[in-house]
N, C-alpha and C. Protein backbone atom coordinates (compact mmCIF):
# COMPACT_ATOMS: atom_id res chain seq x y z
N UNK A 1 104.99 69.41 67.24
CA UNK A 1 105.63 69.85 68.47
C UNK A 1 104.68 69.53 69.62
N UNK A 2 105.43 69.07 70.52
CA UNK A 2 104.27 68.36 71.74
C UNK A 2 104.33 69.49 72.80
N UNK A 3 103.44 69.22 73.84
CA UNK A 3 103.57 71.00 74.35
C UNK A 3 104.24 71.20 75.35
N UNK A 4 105.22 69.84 75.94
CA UNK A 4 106.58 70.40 76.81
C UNK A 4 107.36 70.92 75.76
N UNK A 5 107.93 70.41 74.25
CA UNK A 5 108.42 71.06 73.83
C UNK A 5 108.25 72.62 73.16
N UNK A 6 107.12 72.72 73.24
CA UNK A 6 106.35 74.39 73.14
C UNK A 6 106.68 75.57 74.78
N UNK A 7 106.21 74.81 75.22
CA UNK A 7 106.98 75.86 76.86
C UNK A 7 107.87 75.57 76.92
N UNK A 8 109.28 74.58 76.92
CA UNK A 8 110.70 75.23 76.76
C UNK A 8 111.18 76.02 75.82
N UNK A 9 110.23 76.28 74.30
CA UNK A 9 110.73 77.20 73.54
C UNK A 9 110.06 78.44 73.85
N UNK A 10 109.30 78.53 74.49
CA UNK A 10 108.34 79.81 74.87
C UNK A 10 109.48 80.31 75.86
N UNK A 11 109.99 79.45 76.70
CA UNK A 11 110.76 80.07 77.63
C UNK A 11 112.17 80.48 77.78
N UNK A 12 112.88 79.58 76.61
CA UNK A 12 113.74 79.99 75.99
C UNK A 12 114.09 81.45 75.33
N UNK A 13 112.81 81.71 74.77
CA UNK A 13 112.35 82.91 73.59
C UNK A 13 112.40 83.99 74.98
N UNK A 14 111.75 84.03 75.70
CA UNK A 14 111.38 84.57 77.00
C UNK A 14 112.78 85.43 77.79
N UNK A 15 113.21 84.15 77.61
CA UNK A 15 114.65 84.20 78.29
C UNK A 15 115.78 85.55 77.73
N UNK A 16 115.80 84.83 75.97
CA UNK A 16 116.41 85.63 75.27
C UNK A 16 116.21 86.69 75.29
N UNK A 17 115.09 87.39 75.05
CA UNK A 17 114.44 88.86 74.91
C UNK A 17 114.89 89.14 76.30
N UNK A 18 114.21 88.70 77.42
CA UNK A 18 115.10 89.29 78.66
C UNK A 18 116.73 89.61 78.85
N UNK A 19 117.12 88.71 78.02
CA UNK A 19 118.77 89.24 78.05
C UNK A 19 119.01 90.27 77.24
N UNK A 20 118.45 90.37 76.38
CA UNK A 20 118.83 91.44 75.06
C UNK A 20 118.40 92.63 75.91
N UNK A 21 116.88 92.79 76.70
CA UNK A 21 116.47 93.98 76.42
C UNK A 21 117.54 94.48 78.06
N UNK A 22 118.04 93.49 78.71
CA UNK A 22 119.07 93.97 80.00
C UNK A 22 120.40 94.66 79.57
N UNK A 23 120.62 94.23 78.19
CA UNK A 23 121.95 94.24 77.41
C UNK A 23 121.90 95.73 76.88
N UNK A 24 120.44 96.18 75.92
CA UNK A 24 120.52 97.31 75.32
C UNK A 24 119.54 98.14 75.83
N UNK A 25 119.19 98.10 77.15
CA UNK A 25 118.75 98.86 77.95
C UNK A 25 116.72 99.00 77.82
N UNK A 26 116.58 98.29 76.73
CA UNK A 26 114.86 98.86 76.22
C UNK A 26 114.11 98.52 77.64
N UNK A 27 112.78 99.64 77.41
CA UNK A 27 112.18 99.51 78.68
C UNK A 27 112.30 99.97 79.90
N UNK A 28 113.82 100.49 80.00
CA UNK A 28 113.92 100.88 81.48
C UNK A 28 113.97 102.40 81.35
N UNK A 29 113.54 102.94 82.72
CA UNK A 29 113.86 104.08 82.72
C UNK A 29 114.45 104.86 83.59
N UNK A 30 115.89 104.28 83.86
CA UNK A 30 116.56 104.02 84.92
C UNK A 30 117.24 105.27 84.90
N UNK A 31 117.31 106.24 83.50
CA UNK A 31 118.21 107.59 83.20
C UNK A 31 117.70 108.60 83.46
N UNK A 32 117.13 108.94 84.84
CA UNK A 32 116.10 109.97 85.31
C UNK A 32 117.15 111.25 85.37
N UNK A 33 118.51 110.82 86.23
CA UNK A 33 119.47 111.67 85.97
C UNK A 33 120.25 112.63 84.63
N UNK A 34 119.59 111.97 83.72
CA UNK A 34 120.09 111.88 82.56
C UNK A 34 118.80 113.10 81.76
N UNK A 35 118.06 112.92 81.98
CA UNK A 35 116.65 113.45 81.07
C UNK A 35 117.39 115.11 81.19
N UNK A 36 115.79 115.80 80.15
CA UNK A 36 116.34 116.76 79.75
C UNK A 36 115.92 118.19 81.20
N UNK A 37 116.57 119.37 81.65
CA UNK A 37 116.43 119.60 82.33
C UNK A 37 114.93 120.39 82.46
N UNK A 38 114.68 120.53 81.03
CA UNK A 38 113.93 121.21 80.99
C UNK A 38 112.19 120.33 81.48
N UNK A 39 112.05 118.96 81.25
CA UNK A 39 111.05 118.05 81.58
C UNK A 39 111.42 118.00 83.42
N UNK A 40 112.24 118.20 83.45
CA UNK A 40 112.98 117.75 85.25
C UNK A 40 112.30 119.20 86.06
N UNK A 41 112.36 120.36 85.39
CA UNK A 41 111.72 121.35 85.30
C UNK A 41 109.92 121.74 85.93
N UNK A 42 109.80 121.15 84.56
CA UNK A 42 107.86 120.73 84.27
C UNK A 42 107.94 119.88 85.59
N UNK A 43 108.47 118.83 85.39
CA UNK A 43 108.12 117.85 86.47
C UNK A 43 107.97 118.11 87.98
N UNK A 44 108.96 119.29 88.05
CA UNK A 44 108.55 119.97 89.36
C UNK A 44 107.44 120.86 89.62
N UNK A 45 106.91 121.33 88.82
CA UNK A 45 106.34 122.53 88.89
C UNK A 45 104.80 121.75 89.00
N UNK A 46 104.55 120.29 88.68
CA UNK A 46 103.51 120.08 88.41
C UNK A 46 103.47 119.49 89.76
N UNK A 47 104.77 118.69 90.29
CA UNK A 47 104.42 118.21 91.93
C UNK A 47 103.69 119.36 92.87
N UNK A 48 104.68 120.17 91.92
CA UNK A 48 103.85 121.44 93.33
C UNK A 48 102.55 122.33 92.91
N UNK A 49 102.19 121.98 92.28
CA UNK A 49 101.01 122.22 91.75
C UNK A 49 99.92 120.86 92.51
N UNK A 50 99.76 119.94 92.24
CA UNK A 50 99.03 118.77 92.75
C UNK A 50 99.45 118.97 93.97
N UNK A 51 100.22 119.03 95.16
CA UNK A 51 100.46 119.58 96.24
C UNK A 51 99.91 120.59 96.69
N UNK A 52 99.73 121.45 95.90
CA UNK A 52 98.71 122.78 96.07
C UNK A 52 97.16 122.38 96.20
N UNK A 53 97.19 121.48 94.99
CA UNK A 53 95.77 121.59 94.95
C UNK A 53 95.00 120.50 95.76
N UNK A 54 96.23 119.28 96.03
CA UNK A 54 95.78 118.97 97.52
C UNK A 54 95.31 119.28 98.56
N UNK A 55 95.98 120.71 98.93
CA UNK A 55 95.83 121.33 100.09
C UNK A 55 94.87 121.93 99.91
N UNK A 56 94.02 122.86 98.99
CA UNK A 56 92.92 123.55 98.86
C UNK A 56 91.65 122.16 98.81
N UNK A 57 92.13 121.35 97.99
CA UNK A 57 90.80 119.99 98.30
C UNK A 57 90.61 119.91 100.48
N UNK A 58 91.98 119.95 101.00
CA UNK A 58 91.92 119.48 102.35
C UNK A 58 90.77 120.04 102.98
N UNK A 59 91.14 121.77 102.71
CA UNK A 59 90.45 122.72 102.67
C UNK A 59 88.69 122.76 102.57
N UNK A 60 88.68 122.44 101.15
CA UNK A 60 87.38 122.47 100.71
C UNK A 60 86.40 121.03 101.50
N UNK A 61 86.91 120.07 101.54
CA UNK A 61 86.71 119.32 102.51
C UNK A 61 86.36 119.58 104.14
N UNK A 62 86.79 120.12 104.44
CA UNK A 62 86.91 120.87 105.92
C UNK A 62 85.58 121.66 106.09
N UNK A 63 85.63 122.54 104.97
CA UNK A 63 84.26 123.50 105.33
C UNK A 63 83.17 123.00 104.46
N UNK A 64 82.98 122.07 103.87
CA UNK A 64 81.88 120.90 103.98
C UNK A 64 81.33 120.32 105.11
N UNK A 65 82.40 119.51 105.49
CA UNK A 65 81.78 118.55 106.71
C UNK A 65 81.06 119.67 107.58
N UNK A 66 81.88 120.57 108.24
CA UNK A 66 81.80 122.25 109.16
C UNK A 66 80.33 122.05 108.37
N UNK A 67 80.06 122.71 107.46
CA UNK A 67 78.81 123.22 107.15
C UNK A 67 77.99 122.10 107.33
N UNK A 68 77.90 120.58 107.23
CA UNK A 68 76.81 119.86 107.48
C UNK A 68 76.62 119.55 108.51
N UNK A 69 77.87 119.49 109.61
CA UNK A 69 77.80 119.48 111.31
C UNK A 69 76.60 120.72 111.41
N UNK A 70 77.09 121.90 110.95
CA UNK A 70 76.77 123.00 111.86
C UNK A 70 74.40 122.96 110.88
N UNK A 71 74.60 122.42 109.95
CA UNK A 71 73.23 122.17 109.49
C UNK A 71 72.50 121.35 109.99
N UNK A 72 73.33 120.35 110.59
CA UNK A 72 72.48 119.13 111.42
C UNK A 72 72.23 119.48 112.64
N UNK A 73 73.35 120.61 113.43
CA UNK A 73 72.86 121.20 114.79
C UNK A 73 71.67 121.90 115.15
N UNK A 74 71.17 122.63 113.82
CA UNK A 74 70.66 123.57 113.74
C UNK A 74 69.15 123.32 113.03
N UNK A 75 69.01 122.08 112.60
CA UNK A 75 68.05 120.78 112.41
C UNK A 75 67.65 120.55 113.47
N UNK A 76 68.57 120.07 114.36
CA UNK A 76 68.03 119.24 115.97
C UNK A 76 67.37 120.14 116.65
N UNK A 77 68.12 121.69 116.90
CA UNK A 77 67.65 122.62 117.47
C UNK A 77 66.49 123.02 117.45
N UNK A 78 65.90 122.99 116.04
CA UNK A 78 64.64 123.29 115.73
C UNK A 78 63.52 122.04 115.98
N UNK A 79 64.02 120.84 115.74
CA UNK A 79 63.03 119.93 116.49
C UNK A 79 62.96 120.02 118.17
N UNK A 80 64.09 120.19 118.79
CA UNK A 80 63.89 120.35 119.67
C UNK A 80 62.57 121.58 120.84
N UNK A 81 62.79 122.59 119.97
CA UNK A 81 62.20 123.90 120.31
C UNK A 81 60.26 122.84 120.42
């Protein structure tokens, strides 16, 4: 087999599997509507959870920087004196 005729069967093969798996659905996960309510459930509870804990990172972030501003002021101050 010479190797144009190897990449039209590669792509052929390629081809096929792409039609089959469009045909019997494999791979997709297009039935979000469909799932069970109880994962649809979880799934919320965890957005709002990582949402939460976003907001406490924002937080914890905030009075970091605050505390190394207010450590570096208070650095200068004392060289200054």
């Amino acid at each position: 087999m010479n190797p144009t005729e190897m990449v039209v069967a590669i792509v052929a093969i390629v081809m096929f599997a792409s039609v089959m798996r469009a045909k019997y659905g494999y791979g997709r996960r297009r039935d979000h509507a469909l799932a069970d309510p109880k994962d649809q459930a979880e799934n919320l509870r965890l957005r709002e959870e990582v949402k939460d804990l976003k907001e406490r990172l924002k937080v914890l972030e905030r009075i970091t920087v605050e505390k190394e501003n207010t450590l570096s002021r208070e650095i200068e101050d004392l060289r200054d004196r």
